[in-house]
C-alpha atoms as a PDB file:
ATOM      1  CA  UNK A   1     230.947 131.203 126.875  1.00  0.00           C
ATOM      2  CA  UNK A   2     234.669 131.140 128.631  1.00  0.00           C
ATOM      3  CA  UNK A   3     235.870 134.482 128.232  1.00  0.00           C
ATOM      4  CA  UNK A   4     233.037 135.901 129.651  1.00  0.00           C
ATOM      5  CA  UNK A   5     232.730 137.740 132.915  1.00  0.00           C
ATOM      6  CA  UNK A   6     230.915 136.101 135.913  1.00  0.00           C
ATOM      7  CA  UNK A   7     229.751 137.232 139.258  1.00  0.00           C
ATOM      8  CA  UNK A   8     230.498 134.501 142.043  1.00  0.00           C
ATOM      9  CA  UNK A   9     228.581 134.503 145.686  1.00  0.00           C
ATOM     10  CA  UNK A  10     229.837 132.472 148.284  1.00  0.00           C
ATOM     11  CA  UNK A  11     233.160 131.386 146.658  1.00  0.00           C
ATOM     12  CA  UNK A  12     234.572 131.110 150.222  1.00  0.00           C
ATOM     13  CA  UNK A  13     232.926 127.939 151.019  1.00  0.00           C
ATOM     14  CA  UNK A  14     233.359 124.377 150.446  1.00  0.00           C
ATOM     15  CA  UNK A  15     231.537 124.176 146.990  1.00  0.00           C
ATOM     16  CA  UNK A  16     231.669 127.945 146.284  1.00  0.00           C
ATOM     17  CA  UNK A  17     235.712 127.500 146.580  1.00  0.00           C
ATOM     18  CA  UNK A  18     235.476 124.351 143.965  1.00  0.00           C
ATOM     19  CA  UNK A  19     233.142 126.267 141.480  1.00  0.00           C
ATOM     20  CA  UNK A  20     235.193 129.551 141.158  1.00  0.00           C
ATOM     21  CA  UNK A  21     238.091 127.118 140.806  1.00  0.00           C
ATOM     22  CA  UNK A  22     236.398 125.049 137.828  1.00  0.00           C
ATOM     23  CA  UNK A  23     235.306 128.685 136.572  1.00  0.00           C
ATOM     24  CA  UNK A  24     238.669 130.090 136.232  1.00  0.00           C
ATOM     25  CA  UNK A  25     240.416 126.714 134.450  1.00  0.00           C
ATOM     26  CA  UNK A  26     237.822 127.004 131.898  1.00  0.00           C
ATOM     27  CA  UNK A  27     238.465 130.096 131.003  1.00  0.00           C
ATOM     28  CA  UNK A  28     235.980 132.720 132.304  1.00  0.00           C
ATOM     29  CA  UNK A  29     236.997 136.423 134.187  1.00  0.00           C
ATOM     30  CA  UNK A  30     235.139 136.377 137.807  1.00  0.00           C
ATOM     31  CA  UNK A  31     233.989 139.322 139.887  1.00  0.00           C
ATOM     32  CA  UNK A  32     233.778 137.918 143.379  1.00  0.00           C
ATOM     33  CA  UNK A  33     231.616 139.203 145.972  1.00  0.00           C
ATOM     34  CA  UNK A  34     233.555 139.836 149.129  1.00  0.00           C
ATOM     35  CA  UNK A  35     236.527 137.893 148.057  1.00  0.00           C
ATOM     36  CA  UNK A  36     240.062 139.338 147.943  1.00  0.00           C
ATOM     37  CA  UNK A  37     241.438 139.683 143.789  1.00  0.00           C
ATOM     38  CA  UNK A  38     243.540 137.089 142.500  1.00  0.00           C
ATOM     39  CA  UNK A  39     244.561 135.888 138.954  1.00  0.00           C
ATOM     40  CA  UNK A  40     241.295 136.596 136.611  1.00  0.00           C
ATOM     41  CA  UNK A  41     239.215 137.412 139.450  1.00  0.00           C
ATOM     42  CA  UNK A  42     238.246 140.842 140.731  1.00  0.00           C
ATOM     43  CA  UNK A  43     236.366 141.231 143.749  1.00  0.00           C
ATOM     44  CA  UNK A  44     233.411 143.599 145.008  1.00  0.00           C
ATOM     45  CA  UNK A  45     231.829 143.882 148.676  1.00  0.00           C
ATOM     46  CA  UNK A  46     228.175 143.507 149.813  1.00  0.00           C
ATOM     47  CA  UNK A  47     228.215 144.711 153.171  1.00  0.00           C
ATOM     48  CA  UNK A  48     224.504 143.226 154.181  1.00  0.00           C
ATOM     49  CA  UNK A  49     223.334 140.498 151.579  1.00  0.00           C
ATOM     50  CA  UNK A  50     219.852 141.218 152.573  1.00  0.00           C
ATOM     51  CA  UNK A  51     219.552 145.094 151.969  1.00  0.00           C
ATOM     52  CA  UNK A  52     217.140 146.369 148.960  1.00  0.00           C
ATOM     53  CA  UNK A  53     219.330 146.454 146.113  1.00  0.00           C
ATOM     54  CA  UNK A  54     222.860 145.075 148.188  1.00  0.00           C
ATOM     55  CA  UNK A  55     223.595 143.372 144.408  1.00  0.00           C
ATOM     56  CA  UNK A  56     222.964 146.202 142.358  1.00  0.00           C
ATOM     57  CA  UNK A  57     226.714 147.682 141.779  1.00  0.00           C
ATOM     58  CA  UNK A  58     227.974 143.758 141.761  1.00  0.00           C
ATOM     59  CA  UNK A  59     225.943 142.596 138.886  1.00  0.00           C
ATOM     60  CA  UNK A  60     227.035 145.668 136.563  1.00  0.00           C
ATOM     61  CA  UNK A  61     228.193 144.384 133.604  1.00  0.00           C
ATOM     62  CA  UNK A  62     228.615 140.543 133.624  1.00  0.00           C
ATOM     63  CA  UNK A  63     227.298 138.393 131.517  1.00  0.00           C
ATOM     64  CA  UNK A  64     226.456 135.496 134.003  1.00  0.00           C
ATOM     65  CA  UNK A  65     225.941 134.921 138.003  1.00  0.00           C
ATOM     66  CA  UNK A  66     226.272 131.685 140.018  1.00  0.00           C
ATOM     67  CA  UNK A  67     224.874 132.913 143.184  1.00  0.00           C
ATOM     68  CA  UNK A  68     225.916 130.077 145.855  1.00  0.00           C
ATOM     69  CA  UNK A  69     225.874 132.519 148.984  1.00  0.00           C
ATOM     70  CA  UNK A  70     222.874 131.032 151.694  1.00  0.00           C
ATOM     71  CA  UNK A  71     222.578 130.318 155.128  1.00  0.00           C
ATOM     72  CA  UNK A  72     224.006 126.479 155.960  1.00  0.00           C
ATOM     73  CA  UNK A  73     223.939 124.758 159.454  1.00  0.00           C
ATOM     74  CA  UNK A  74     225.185 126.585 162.057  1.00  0.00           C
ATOM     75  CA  UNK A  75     223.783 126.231 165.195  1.00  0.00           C
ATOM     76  CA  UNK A  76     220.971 128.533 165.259  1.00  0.00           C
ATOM     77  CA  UNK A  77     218.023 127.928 167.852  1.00  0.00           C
ATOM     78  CA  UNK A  78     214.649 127.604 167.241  1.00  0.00           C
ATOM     79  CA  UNK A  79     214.189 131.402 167.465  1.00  0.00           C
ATOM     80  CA  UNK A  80     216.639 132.001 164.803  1.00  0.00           C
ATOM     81  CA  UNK A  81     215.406 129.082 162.143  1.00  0.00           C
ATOM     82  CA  UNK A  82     213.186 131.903 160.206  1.00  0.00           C
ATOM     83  CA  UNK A  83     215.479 134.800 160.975  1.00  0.00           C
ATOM     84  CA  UNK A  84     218.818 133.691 160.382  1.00  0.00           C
ATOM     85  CA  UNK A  85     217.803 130.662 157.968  1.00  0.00           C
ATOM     86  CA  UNK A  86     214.721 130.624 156.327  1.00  0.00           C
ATOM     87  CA  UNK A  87     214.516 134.463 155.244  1.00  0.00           C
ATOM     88  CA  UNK A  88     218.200 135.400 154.305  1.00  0.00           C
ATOM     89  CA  UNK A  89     218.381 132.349 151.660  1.00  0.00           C
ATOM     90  CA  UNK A  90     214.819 133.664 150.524  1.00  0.00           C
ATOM     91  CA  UNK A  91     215.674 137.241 150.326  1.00  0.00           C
ATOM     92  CA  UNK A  92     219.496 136.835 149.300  1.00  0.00           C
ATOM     93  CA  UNK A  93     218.344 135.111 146.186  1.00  0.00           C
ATOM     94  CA  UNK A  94     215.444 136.946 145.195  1.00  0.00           C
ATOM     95  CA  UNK A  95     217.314 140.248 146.057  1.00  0.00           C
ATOM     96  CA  UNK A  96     220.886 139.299 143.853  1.00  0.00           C
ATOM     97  CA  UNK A  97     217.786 138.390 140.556  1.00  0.00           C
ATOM     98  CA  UNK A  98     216.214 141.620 140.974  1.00  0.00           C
ATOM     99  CA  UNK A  99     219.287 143.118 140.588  1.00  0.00           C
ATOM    100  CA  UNK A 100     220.200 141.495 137.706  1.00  0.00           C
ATOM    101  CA  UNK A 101     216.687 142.380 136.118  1.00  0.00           C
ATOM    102  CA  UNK A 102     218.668 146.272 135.366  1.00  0.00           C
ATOM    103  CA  UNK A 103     221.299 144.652 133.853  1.00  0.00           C
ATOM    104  CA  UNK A 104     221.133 143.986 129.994  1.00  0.00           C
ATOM    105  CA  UNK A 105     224.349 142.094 130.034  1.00  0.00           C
ATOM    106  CA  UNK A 106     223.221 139.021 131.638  1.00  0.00           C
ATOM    107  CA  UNK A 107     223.092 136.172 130.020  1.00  0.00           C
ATOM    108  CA  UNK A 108     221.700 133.570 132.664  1.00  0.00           C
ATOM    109  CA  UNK A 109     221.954 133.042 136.604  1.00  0.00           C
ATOM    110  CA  UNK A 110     222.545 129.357 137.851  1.00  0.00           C
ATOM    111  CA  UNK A 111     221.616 129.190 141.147  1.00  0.00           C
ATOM    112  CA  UNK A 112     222.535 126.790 144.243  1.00  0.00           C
ATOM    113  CA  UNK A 113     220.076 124.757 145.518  1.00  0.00           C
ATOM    114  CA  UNK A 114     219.483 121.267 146.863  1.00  0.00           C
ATOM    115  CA  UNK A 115     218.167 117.890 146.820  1.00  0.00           C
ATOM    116  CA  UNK A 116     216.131 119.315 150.168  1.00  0.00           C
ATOM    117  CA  UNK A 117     214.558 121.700 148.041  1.00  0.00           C
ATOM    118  CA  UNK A 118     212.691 119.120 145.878  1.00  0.00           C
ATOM    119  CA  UNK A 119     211.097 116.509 148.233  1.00  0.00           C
ATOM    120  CA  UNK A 120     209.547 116.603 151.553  1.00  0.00           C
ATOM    121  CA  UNK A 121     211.454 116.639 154.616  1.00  0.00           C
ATOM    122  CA  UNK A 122     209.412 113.450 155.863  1.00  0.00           C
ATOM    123  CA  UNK A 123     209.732 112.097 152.419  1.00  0.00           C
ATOM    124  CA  UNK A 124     213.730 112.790 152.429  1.00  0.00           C
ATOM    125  CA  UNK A 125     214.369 112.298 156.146  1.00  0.00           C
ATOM    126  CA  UNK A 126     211.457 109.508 157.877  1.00  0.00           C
ATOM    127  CA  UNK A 127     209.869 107.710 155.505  1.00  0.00           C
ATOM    128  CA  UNK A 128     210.803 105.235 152.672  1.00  0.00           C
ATOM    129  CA  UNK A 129     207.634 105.943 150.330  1.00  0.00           C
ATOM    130  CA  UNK A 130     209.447 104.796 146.998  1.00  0.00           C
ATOM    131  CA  UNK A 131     209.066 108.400 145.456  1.00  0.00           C
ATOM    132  CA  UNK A 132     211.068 109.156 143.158  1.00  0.00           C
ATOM    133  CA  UNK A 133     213.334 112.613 143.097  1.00  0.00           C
ATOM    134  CA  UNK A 134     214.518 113.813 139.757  1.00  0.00           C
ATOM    135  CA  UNK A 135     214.843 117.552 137.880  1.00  0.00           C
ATOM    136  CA  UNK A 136     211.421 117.994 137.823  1.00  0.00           C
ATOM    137  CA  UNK A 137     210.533 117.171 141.409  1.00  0.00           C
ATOM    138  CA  UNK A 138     208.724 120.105 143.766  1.00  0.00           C
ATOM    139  CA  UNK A 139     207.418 120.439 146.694  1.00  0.00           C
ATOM    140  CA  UNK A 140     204.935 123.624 148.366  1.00  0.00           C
ATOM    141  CA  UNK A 141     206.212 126.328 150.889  1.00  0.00           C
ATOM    142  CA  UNK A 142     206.557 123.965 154.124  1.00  0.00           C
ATOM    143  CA  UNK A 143     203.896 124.920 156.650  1.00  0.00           C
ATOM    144  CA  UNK A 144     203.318 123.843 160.765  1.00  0.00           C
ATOM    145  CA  UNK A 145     206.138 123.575 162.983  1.00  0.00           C
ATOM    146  CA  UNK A 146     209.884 122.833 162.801  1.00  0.00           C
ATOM    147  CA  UNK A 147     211.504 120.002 164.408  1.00  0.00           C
ATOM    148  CA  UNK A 148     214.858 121.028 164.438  1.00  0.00           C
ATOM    149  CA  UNK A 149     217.793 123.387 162.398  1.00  0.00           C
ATOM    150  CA  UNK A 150     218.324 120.678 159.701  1.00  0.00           C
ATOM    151  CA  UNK A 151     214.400 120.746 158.610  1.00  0.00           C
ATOM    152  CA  UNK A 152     214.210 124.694 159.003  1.00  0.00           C
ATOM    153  CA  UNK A 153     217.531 124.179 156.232  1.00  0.00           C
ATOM    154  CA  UNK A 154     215.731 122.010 153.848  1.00  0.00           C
ATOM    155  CA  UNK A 155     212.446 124.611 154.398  1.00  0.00           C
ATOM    156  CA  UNK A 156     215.116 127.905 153.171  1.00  0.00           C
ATOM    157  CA  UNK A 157     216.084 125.448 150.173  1.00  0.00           C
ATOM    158  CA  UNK A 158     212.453 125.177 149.221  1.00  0.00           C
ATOM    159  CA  UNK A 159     211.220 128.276 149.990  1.00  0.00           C
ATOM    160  CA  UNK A 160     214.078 130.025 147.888  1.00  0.00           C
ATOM    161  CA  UNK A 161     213.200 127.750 144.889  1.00  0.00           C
ATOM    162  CA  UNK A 162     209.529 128.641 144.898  1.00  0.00           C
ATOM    163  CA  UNK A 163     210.547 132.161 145.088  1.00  0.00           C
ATOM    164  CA  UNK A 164     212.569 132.334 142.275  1.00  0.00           C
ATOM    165  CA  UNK A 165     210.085 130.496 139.797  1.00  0.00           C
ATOM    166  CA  UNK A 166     207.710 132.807 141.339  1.00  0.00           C
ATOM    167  CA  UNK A 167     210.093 135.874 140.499  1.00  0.00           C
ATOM    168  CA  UNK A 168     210.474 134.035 136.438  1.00  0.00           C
ATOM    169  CA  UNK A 169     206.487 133.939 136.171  1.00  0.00           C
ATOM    170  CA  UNK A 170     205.547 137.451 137.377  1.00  0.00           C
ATOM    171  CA  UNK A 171     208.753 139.373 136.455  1.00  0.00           C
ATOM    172  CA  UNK A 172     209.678 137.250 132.979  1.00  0.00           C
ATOM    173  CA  UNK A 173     212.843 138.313 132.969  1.00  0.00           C
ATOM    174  CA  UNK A 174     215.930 139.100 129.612  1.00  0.00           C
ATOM    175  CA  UNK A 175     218.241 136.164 131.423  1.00  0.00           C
ATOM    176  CA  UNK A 176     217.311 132.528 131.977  1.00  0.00           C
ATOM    177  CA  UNK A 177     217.730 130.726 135.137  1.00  0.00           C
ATOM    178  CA  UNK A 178     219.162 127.570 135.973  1.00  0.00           C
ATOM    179  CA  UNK A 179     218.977 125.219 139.259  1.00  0.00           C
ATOM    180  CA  UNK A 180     221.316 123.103 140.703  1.00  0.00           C
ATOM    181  CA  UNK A 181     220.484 120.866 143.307  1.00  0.00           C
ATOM    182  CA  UNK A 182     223.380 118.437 144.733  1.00  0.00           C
ATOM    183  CA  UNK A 183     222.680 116.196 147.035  1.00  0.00           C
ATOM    184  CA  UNK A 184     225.218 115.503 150.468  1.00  0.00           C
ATOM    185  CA  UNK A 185     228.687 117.339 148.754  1.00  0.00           C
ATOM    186  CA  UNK A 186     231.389 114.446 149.661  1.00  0.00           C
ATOM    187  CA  UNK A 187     235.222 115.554 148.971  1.00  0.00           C
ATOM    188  CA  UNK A 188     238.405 117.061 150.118  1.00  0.00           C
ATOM    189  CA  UNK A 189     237.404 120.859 151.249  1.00  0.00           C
ATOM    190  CA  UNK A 190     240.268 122.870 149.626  1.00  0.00           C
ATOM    191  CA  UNK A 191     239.453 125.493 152.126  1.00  0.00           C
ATOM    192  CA  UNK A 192     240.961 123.313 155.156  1.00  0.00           C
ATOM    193  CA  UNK A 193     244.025 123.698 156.811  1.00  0.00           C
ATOM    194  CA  UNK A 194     243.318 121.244 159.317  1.00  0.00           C
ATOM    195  CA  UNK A 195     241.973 118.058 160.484  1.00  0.00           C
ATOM    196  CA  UNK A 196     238.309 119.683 162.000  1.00  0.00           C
ATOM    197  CA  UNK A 197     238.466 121.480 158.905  1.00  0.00           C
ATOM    198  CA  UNK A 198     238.153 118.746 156.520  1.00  0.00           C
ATOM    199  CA  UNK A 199     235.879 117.219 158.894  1.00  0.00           C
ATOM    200  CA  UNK A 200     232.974 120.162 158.143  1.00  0.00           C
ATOM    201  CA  UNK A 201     229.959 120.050 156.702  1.00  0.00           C
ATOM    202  CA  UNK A 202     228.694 117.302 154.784  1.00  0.00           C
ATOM    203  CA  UNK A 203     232.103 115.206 154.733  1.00  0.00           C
ATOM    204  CA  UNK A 204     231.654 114.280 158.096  1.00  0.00           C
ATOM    205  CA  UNK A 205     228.729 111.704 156.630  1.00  0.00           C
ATOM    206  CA  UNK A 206     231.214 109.700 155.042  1.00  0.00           C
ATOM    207  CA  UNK A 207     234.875 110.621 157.447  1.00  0.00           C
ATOM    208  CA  UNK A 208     232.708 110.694 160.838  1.00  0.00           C
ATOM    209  CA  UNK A 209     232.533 106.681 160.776  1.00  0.00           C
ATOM    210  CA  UNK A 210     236.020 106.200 159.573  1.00  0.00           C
ATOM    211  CA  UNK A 211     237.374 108.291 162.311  1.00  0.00           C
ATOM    212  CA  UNK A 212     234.703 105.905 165.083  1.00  0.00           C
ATOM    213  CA  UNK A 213     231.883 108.105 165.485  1.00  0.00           C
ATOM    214  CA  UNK A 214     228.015 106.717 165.119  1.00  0.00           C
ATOM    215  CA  UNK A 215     226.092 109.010 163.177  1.00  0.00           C
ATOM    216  CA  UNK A 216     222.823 109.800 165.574  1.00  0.00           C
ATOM    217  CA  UNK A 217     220.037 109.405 162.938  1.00  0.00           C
ATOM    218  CA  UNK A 218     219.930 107.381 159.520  1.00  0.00           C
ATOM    219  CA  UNK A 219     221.529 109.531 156.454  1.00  0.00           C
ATOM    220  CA  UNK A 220     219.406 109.217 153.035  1.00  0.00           C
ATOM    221  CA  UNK A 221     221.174 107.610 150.735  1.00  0.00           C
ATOM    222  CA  UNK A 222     222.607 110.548 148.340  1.00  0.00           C
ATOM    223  CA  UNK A 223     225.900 111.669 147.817  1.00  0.00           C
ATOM    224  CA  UNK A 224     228.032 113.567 145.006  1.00  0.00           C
ATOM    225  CA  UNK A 225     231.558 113.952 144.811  1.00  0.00           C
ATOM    226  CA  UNK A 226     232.738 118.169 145.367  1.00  0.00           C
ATOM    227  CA  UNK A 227     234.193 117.471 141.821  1.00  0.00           C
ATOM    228  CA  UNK A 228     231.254 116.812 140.405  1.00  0.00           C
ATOM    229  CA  UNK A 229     228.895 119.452 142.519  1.00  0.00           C
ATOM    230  CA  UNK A 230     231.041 122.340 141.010  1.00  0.00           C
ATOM    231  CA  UNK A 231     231.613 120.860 137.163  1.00  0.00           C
ATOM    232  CA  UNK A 232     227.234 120.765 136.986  1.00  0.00           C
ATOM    233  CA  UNK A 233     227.779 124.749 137.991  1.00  0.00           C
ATOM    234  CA  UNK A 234     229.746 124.972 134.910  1.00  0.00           C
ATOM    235  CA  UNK A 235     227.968 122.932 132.436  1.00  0.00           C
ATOM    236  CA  UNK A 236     224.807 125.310 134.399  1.00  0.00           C
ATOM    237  CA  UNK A 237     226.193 128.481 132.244  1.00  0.00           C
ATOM    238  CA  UNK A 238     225.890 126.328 128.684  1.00  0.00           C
ATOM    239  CA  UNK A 239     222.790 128.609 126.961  1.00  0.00           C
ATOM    240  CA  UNK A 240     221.630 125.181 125.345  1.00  0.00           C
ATOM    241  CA  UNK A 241     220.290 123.604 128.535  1.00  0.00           C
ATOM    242  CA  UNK A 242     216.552 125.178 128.645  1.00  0.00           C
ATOM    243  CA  UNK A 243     215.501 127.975 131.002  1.00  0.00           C
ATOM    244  CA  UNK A 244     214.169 127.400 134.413  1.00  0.00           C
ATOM    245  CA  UNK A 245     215.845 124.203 134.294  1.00  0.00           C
ATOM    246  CA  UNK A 246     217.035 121.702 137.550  1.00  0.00           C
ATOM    247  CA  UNK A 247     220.211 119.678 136.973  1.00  0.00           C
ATOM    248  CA  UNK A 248     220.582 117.321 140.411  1.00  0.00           C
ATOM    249  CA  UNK A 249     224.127 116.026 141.490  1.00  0.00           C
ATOM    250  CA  UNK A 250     223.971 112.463 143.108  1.00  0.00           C
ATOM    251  CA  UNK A 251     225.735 109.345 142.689  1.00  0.00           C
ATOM    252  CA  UNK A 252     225.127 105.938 142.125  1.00  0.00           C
ATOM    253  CA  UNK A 253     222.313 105.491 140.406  1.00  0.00           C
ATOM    254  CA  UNK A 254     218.498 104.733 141.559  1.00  0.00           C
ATOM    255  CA  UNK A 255     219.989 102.976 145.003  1.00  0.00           C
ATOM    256  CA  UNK A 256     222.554 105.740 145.530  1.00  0.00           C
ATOM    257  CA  UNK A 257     224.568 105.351 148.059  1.00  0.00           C
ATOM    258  CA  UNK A 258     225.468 102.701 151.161  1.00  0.00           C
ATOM    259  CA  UNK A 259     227.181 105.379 153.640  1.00  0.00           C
ATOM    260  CA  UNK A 260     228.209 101.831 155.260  1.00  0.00           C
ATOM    261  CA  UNK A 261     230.721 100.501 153.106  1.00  0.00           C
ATOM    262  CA  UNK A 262     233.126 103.794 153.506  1.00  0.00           C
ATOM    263  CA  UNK A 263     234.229 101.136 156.623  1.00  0.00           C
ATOM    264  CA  UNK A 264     235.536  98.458 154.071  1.00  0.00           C
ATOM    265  CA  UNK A 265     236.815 101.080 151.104  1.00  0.00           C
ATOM    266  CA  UNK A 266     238.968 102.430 154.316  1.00  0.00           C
ATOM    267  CA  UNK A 267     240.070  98.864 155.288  1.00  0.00           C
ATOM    268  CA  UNK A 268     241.409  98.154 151.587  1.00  0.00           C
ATOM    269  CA  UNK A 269     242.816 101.184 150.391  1.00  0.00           C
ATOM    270  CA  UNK A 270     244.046 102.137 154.159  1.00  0.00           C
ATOM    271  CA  UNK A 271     245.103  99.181 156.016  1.00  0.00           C
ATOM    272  CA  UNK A 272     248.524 100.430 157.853  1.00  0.00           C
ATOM    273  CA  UNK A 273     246.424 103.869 159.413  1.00  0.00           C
ATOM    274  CA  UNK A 274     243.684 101.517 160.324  1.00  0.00           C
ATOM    275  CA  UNK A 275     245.949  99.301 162.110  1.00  0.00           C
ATOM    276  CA  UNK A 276     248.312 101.971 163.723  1.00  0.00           C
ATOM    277  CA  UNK A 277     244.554 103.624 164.776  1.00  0.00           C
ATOM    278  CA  UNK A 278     245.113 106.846 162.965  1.00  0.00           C
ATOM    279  CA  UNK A 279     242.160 105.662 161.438  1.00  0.00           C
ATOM    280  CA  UNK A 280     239.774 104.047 163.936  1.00  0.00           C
ATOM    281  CA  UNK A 281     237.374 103.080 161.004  1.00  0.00           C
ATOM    282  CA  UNK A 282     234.689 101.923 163.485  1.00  0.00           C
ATOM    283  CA  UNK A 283     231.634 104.636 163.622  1.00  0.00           C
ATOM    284  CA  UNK A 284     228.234 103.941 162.112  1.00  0.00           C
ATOM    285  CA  UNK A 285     226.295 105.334 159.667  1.00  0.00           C
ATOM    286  CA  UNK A 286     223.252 104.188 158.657  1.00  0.00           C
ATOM    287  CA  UNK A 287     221.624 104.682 155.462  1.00  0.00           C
ATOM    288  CA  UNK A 288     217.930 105.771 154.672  1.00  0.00           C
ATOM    289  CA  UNK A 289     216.765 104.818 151.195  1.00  0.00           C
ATOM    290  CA  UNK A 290     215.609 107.662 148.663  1.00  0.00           C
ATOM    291  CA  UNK A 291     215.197 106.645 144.720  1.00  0.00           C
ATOM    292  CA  UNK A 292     216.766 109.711 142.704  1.00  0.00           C
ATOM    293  CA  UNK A 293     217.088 109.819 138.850  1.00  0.00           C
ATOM    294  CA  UNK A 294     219.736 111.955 137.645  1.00  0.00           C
ATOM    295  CA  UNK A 295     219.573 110.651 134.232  1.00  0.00           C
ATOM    296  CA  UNK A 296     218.516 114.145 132.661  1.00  0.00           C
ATOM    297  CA  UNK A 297     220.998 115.711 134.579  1.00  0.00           C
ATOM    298  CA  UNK A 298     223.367 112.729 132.677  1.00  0.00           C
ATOM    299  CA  UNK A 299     221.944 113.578 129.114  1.00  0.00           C
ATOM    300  CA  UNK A 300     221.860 117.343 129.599  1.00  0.00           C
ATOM    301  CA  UNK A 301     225.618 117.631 130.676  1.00  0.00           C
ATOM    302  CA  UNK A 302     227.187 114.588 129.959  1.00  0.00           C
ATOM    303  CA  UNK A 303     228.141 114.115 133.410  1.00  0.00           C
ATOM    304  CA  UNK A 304     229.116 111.058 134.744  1.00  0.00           C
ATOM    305  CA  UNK A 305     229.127 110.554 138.452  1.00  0.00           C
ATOM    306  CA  UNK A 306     232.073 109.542 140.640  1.00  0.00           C
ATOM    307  CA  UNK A 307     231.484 106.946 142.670  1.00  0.00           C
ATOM    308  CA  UNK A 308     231.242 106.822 146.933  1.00  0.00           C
ATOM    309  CA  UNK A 309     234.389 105.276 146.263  1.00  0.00           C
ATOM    310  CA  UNK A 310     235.876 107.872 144.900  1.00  0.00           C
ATOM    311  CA  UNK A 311     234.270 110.433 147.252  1.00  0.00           C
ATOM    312  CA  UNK A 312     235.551 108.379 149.980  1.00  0.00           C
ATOM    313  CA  UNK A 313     238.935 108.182 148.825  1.00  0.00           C
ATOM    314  CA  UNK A 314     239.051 112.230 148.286  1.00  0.00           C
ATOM    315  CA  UNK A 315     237.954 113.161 152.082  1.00  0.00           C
ATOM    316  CA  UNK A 316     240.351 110.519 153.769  1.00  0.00           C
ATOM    317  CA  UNK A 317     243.524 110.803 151.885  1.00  0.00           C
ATOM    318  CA  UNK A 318     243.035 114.736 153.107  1.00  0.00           C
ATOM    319  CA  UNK A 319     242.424 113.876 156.871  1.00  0.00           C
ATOM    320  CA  UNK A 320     245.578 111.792 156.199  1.00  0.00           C
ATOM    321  CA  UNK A 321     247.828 114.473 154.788  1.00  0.00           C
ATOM    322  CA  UNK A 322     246.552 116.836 157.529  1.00  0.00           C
ATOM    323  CA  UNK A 323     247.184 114.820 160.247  1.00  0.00           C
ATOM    324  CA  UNK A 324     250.543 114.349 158.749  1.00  0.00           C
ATOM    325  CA  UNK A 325     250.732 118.231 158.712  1.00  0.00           C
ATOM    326  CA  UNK A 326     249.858 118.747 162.346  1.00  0.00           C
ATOM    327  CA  UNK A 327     252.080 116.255 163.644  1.00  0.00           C
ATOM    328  CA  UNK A 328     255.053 117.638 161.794  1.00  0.00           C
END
């Protein structure tokens, strides 16, 4: 319910930014964990996210949490995948729900987690076996050896989802718990201030080929608009949607999306920066088919997904205006 208080983790990131934005327009008061204050939003510190009880004095008295904080993509090497991946999205999430368990106040905890967390990496990644992902899809603890820092990724995502139904069925807990699992986040990072900026993370899926770069693998075929990512965090806090619940982000429908055709969206909307070369709009992606049904997700929240077009249009018209910005 707006009006009440709720703690935020990772509101410094590309989604976390968007969610504690979409938070405070409809009307709630956020705590913010290692945030500086601003408007309706207090701020508290956790020093070391993975410390025995580093939540405890954070969750005092609000009524909900939306606990984005976790490891992404950063370069870590094989000796860091369990480490600096794997264990703090494990630990970070199981820690910030024990916490809560003291707390009377809370309502519910919606939780960040991902498409990877839901289907095999093979099944995601490699092969085309016409499975089909939707809100009730999971997958076992991954086992054997990892291949690279993108698969140990997807392994924290699943690993921090088994915990935490794991955590509902032994500890049965006062709040309910929600899931939400976007798939790639496409859209204009608010965060960025300049053109590498806007260029991080998961927008470089779609911008990478528009600015002439070939992506090195095949990309499955799943993409939501930032928009859209942080509104299903919001509709995640409505009581009515059932406990332990998944609500997946992804556009398109069953055939998702063609990471292709950002080359011709670019040459229509765009044609004077693709001419003048400010927008090269010669890279390749290619695109690795996964079926996804959202359609609970649809019927649960009444979201309606933007389109790659839209997602497109979003991440370029940024680059644009930065570039603009540099070269004044």
């Amino acid at each position: 319910m707006a009006g009440n208080t709720v703690l935020i983790t990772g509101g410094n990131g590309h989604v976390g930014f968007k969610v504690l934005v979409k938070l405070l327009e409809a009307g709630y008061t956020l705590r913010a964990a290692a945030l500086d204050p601003k408007s309706k939003l207090s701020f508290t510190i956790v020093p070391d996210l993975l410390a025995p009880g580093a939540y405890d004095e954070a969750v005092k008295d609000v009524d909900y949490i939306v606990h984005l904080a976790s490891p992404i993509l950063s370069g870590f090497t094989e000796d860091q995948f369990e480490t600096q991946l794997i264990q703090p999205a494990v630990k970070g999430t199981t820690g910030i729900l024990y916490s809560a368990l003291s707390v009377p106040s809370v309502k519910r905890v919606v939780i960040t987690s991902s498409i990877v967390a839901q289907m095999s990496f093979s099944d995601i990644f490699m092969e085309e076996t016409g499975k089909i992902l939707n809100e009730a899809s999971r997958i076992s603890d991954p086992t054997g050896p990892v291949a690279n820092e993108f698969e140990a990724y997807s392994n924290s995502k699943v690993r921090a989802l088994n915990a935490t139904e794991e955590f509902i069925t032994k500890e049965k807990p006062h709040f309910s718990v929600v899931h939400v699992h976007p798939s790639f986040v496409i859209g204009a990072n608010e965060l960025a201030t300049t053109v590498d900026g806007d260029q991080h993370g998961t927008n470089k899926t779609a911008l990478g080929q528009v600015l002439g770069f070939d992506m090195p693998f095949p990309v499955p075929n799943a993409s939501v608009h930032l928009d859209d990512a942080a509104e299903l965090h919001v509709k995640a806090l409505d009581l009515n949607i059932p406990n332990g619940q998944s609500l997946v982000g992804n556009s398109g429908g069953r055939e998702g999306t063609t990471w292709g055709d950002a080359i011709e969206i670019v040459k229509r909307h765009f044609p004077k920066a693709v001419k003048n070369g400010v927008l090269p709009n010669s890279g390749v992606t290619s695109t690795k088919k996964v079926a996804i049904d959202v359609s609970g997700t649809e019927k649960l929240t009444g979201i309606k997904f933007k389109s790659y077009e839209e997602q497109v249009l979003s991440v370029v018209k940024q680059y644009l205006a930065l570039v603009g910005a540099e070269a004044a």
